[in-house]
Every structure is written in C-alpha cells, then in structure tokens.
PDB file of N, CA and C in Angstrom:
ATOM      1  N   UNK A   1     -28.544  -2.633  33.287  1.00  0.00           N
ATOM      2  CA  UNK A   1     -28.054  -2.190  31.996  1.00  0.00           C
ATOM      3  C   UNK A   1     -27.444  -3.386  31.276  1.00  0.00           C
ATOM      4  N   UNK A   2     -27.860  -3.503  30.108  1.00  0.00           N
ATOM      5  CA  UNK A   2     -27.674  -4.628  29.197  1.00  0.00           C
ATOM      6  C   UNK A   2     -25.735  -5.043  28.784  1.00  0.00           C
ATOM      7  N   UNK A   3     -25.293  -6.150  28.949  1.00  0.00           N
ATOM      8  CA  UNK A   3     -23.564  -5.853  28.269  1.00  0.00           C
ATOM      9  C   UNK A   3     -23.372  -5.403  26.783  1.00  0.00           C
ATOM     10  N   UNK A   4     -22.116  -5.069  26.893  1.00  0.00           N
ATOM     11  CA  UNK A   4     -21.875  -4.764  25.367  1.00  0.00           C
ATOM     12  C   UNK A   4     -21.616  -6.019  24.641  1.00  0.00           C
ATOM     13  N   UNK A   5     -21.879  -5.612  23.464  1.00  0.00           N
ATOM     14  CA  UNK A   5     -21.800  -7.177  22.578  1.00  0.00           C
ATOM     15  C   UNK A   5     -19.835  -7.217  22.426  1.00  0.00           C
ATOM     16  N   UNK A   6     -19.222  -8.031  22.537  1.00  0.00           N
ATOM     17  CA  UNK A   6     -17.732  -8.291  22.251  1.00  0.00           C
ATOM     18  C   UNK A   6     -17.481  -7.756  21.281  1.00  0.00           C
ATOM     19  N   UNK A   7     -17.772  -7.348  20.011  1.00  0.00           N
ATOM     20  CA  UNK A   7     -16.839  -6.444  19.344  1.00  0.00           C
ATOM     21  C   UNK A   7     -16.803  -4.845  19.658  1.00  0.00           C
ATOM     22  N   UNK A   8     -17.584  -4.640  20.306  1.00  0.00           N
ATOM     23  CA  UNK A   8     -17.926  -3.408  20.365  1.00  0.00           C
ATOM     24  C   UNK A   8     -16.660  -2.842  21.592  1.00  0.00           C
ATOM     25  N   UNK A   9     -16.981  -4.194  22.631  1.00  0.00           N
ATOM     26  CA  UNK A   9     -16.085  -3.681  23.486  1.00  0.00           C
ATOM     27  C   UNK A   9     -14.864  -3.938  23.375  1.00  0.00           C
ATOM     28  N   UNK A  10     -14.562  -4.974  22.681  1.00  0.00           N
ATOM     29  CA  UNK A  10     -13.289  -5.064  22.099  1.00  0.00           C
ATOM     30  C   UNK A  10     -12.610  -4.665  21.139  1.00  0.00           C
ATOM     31  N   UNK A  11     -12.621  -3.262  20.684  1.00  0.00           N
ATOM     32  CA  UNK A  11     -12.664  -2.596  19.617  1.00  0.00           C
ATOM     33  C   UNK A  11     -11.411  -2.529  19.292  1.00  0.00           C
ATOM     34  N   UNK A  12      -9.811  -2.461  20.072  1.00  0.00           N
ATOM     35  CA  UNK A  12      -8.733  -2.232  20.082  1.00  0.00           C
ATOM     36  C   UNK A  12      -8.164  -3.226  19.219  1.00  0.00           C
ATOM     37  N   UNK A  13      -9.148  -4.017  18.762  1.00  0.00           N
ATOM     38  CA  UNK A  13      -7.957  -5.482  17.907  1.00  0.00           C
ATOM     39  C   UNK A  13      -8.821  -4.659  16.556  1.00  0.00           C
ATOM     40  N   UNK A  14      -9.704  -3.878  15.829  1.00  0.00           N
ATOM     41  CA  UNK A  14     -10.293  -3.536  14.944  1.00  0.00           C
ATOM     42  C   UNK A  14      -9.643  -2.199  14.112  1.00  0.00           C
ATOM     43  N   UNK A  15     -10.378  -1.349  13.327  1.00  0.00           N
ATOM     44  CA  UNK A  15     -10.344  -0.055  13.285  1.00  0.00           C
ATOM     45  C   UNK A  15     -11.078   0.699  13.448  1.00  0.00           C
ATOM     46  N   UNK A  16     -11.481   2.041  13.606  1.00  0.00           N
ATOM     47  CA  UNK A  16     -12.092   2.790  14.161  1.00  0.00           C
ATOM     48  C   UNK A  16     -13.660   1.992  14.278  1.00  0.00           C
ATOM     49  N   UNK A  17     -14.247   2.588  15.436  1.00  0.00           N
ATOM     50  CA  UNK A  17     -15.453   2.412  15.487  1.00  0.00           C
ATOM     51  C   UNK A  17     -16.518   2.533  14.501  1.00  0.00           C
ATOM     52  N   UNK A  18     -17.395   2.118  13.922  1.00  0.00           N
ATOM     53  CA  UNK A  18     -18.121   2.425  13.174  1.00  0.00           C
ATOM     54  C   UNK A  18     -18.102   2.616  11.921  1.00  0.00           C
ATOM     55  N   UNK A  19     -16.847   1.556  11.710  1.00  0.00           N
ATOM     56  CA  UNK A  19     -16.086   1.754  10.297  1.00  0.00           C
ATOM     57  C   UNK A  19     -15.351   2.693   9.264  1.00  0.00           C
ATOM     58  N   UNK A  20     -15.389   4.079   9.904  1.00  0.00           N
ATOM     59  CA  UNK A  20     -14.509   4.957   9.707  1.00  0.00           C
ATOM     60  C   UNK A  20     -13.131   5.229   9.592  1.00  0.00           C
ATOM     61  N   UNK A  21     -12.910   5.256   8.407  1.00  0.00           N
ATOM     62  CA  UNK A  21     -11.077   5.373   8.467  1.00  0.00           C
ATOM     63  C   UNK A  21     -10.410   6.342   8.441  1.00  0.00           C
ATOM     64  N   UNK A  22      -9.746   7.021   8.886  1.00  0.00           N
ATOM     65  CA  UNK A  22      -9.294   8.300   8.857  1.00  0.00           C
ATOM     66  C   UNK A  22      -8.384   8.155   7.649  1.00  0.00           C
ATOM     67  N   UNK A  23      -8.257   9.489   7.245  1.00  0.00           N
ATOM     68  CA  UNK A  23      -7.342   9.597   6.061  1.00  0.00           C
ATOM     69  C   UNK A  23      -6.433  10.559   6.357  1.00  0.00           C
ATOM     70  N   UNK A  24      -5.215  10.377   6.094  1.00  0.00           N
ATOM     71  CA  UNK A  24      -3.693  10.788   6.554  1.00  0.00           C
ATOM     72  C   UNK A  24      -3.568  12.587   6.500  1.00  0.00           C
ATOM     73  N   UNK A  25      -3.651  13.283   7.318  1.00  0.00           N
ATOM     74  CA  UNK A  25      -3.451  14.331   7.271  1.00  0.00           C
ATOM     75  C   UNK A  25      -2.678  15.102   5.744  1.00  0.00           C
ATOM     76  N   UNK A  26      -1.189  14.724   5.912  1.00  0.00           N
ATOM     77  CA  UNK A  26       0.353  14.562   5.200  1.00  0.00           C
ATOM     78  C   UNK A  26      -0.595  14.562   3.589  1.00  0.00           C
ATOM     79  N   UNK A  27      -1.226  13.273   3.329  1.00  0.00           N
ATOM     80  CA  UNK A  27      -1.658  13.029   2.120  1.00  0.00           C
ATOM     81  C   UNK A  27      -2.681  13.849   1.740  1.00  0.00           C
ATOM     82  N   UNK A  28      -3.550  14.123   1.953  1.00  0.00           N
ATOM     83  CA  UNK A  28      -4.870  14.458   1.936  1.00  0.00           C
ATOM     84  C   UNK A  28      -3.896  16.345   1.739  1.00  0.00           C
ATOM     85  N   UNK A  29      -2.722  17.014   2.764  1.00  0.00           N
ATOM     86  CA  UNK A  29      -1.861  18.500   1.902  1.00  0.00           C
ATOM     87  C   UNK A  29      -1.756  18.196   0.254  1.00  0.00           C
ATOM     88  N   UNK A  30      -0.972  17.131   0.373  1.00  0.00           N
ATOM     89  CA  UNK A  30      -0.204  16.349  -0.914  1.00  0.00           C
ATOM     90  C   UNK A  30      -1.160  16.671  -1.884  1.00  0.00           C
ATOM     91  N   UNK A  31      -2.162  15.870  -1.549  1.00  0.00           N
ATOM     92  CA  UNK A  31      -3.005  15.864  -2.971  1.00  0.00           C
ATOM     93  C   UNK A  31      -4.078  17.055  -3.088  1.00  0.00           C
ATOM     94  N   UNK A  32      -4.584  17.784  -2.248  1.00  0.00           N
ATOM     95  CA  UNK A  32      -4.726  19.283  -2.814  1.00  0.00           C
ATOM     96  C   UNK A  32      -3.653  20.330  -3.039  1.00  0.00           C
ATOM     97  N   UNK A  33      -2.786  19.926  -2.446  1.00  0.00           N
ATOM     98  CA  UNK A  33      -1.396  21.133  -3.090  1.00  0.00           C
ATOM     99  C   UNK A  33      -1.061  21.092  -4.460  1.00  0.00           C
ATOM    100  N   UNK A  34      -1.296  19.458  -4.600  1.00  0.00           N
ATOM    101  CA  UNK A  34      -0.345  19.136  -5.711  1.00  0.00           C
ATOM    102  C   UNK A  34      -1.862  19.478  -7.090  1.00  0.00           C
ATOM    103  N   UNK A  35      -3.228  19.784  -7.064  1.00  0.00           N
ATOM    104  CA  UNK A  35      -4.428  19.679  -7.573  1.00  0.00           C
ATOM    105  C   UNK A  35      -4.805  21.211  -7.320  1.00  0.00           C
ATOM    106  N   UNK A  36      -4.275  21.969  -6.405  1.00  0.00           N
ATOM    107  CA  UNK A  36      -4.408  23.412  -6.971  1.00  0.00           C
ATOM    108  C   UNK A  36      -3.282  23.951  -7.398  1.00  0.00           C
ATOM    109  N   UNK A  37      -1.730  23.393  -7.133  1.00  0.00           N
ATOM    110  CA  UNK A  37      -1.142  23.944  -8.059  1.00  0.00           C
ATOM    111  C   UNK A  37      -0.688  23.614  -9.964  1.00  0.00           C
ATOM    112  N   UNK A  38      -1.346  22.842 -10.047  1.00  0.00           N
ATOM    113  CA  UNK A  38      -2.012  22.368 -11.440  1.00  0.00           C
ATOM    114  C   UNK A  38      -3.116  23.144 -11.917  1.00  0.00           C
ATOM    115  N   UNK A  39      -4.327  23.085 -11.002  1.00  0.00           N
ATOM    116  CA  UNK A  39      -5.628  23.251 -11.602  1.00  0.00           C
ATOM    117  C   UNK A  39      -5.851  24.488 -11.338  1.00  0.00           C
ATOM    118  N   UNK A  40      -5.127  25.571 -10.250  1.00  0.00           N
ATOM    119  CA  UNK A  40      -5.347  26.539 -10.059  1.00  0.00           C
ATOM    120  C   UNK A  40      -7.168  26.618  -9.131  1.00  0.00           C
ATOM    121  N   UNK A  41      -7.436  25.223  -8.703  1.00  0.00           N
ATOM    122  CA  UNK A  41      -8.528  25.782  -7.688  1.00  0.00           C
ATOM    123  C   UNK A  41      -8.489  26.210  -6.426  1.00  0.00           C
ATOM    124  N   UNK A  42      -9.649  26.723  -5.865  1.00  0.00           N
ATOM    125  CA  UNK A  42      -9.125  27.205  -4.360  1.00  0.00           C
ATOM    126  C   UNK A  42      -9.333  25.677  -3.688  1.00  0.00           C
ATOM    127  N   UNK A  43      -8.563  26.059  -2.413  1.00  0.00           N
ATOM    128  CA  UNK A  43      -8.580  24.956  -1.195  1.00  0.00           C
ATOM    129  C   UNK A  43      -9.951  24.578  -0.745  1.00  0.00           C
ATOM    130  N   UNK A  44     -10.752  25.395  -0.756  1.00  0.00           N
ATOM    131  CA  UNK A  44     -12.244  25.028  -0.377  1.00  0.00           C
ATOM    132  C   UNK A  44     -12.986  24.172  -1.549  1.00  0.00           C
ATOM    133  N   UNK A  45     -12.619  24.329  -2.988  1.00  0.00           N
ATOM    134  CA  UNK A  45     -13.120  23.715  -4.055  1.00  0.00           C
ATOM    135  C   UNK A  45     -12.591  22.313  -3.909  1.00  0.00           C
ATOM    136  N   UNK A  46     -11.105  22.152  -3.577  1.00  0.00           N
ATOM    137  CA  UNK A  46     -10.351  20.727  -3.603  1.00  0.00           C
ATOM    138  C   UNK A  46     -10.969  19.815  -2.179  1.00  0.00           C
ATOM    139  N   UNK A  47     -11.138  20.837  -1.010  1.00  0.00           N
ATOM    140  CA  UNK A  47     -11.716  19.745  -0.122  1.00  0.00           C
ATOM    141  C   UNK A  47     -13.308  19.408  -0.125  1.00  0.00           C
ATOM    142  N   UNK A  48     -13.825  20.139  -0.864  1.00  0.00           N
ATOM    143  CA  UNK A  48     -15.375  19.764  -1.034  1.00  0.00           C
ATOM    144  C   UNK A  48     -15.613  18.594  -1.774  1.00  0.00           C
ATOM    145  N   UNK A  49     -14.430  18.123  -2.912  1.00  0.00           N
ATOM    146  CA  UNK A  49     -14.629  16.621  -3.488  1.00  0.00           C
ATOM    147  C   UNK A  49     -14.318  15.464  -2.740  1.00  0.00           C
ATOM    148  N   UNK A  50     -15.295  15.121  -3.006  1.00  0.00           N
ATOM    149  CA  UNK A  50     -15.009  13.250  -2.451  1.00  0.00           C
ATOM    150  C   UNK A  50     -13.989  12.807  -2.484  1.00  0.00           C
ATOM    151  N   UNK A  51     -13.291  12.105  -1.602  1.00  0.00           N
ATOM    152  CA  UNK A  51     -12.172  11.205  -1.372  1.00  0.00           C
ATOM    153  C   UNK A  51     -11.843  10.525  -2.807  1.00  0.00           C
ATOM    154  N   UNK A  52     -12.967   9.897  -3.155  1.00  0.00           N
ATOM    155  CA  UNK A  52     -12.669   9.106  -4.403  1.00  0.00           C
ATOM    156  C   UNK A  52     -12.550  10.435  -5.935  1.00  0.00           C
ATOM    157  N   UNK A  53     -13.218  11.228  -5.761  1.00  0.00           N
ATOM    158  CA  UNK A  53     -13.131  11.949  -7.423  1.00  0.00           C
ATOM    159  C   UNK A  53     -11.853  13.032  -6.740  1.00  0.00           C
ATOM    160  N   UNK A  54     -11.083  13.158  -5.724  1.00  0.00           N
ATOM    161  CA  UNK A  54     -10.136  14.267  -5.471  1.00  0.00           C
ATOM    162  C   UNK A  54      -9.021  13.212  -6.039  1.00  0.00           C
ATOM    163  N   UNK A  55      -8.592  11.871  -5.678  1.00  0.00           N
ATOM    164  CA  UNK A  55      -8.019  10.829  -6.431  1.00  0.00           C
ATOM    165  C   UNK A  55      -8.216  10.500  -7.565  1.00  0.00           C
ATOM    166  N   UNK A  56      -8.942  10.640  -7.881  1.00  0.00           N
ATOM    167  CA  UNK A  56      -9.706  10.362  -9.458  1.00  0.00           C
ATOM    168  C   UNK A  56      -8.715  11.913 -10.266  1.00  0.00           C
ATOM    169  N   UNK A  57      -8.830  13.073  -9.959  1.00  0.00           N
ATOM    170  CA  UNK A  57      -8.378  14.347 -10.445  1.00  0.00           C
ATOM    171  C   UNK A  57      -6.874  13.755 -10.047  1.00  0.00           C
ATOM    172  N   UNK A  58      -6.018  13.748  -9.111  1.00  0.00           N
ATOM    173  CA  UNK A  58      -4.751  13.781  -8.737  1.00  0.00           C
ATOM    174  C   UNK A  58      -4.532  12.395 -10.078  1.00  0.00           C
ATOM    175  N   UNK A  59      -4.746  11.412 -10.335  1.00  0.00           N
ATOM    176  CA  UNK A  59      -4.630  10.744 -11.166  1.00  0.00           C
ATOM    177  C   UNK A  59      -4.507  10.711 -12.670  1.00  0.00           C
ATOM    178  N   UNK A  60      -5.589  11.627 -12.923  1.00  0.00           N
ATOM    179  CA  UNK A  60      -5.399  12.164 -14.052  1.00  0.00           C
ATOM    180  C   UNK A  60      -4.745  13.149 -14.654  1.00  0.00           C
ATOM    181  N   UNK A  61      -4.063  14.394 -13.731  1.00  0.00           N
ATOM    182  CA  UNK A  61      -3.101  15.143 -13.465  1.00  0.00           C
ATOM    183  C   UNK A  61      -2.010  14.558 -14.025  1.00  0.00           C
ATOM    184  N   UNK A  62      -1.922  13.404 -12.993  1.00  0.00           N
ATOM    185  CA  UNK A  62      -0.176  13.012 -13.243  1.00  0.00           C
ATOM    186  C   UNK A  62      -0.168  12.403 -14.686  1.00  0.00           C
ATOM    187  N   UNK A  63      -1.532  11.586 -15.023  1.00  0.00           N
ATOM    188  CA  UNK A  63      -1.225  11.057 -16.523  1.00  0.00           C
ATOM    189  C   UNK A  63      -0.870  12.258 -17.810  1.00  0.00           C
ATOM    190  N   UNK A  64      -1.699  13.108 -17.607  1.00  0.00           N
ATOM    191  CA  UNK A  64      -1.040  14.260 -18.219  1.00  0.00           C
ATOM    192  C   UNK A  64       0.176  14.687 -17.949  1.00  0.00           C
ATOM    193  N   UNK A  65       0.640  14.509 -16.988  1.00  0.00           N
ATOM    194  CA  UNK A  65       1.937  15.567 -17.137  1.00  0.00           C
ATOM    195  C   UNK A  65       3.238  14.042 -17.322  1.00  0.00           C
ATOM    196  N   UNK A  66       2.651  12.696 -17.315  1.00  0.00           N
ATOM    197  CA  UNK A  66       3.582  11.619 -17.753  1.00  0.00           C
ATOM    198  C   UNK A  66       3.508  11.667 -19.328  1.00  0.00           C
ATOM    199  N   UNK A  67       2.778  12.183 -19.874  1.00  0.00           N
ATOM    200  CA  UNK A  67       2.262  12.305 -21.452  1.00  0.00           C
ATOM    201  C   UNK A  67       2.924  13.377 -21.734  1.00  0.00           C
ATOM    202  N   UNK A  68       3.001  14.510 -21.111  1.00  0.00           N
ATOM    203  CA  UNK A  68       3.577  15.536 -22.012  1.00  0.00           C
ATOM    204  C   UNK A  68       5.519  15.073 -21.218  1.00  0.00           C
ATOM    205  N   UNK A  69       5.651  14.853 -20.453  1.00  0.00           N
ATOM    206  CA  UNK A  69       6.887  14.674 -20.407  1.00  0.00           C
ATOM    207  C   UNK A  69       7.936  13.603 -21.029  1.00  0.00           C
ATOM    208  N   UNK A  70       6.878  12.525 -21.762  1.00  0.00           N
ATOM    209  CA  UNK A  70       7.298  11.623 -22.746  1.00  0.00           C
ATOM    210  C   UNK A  70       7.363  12.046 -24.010  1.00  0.00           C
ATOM    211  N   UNK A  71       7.195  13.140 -24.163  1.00  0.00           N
ATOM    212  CA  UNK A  71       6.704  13.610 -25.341  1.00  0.00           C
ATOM    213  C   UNK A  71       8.207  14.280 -26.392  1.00  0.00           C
TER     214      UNK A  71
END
C-alpha cells in the first residue's frame, strides 16, 4: 500500500480536510434569528441560502435599520 503524501497526513498543522470550514454554530442562530425576525421567513427558507447571500440579507437588514434609526 502506497504512503500518504505529507500533507495529507499531516493535517493537524492545517484546517479541515479537504478545505472545508465549518461555520460557527452560535453565528449561523444569530444570523437567521436575527433575518426571520425582520423578514418574517421560516427557518427552512433562511437555511436554504448560501452562506454568502444569508450575509448578503443580514447586511442589508442592518443598513436599513442604521438608516431609519438615523433618521
């Protein structure tokens, strides 16, 4: 059986295998709590968006509500 190539087996100085990053439990409540109690969607609608457009929405949220509270 062939060796493993050194990064593979040395994976502990890296992050996850296969380039996968996990994303924070804590955050990932945060920003659908805080995106259905604004937007009024269900929990299944908020986790079906992409990492990037569920940030993209939580972003634009807050610019609205920094706009009307300057107001």
């Amino acid at each position: 059986m062939p060796g493993l190539r050194a990064p593979v087996r040395d994976r502990r100085l890296r992050g996850p295998p296969g380039g996968i990053a996990t994303y924070a439990a804590d955050r990932l409540y945060a920003e659908v709590a805080y995106l259905a109690y604004y937007l009024h969607w269900s929990r299944d609608d908020l986790l079906d968006l992409e990492h990037a457009e569920r940030q993209r929405f939580v972003a634009e949220v807050a610019a609205l509500n920094t706009r009307i509270q300057d107001s």
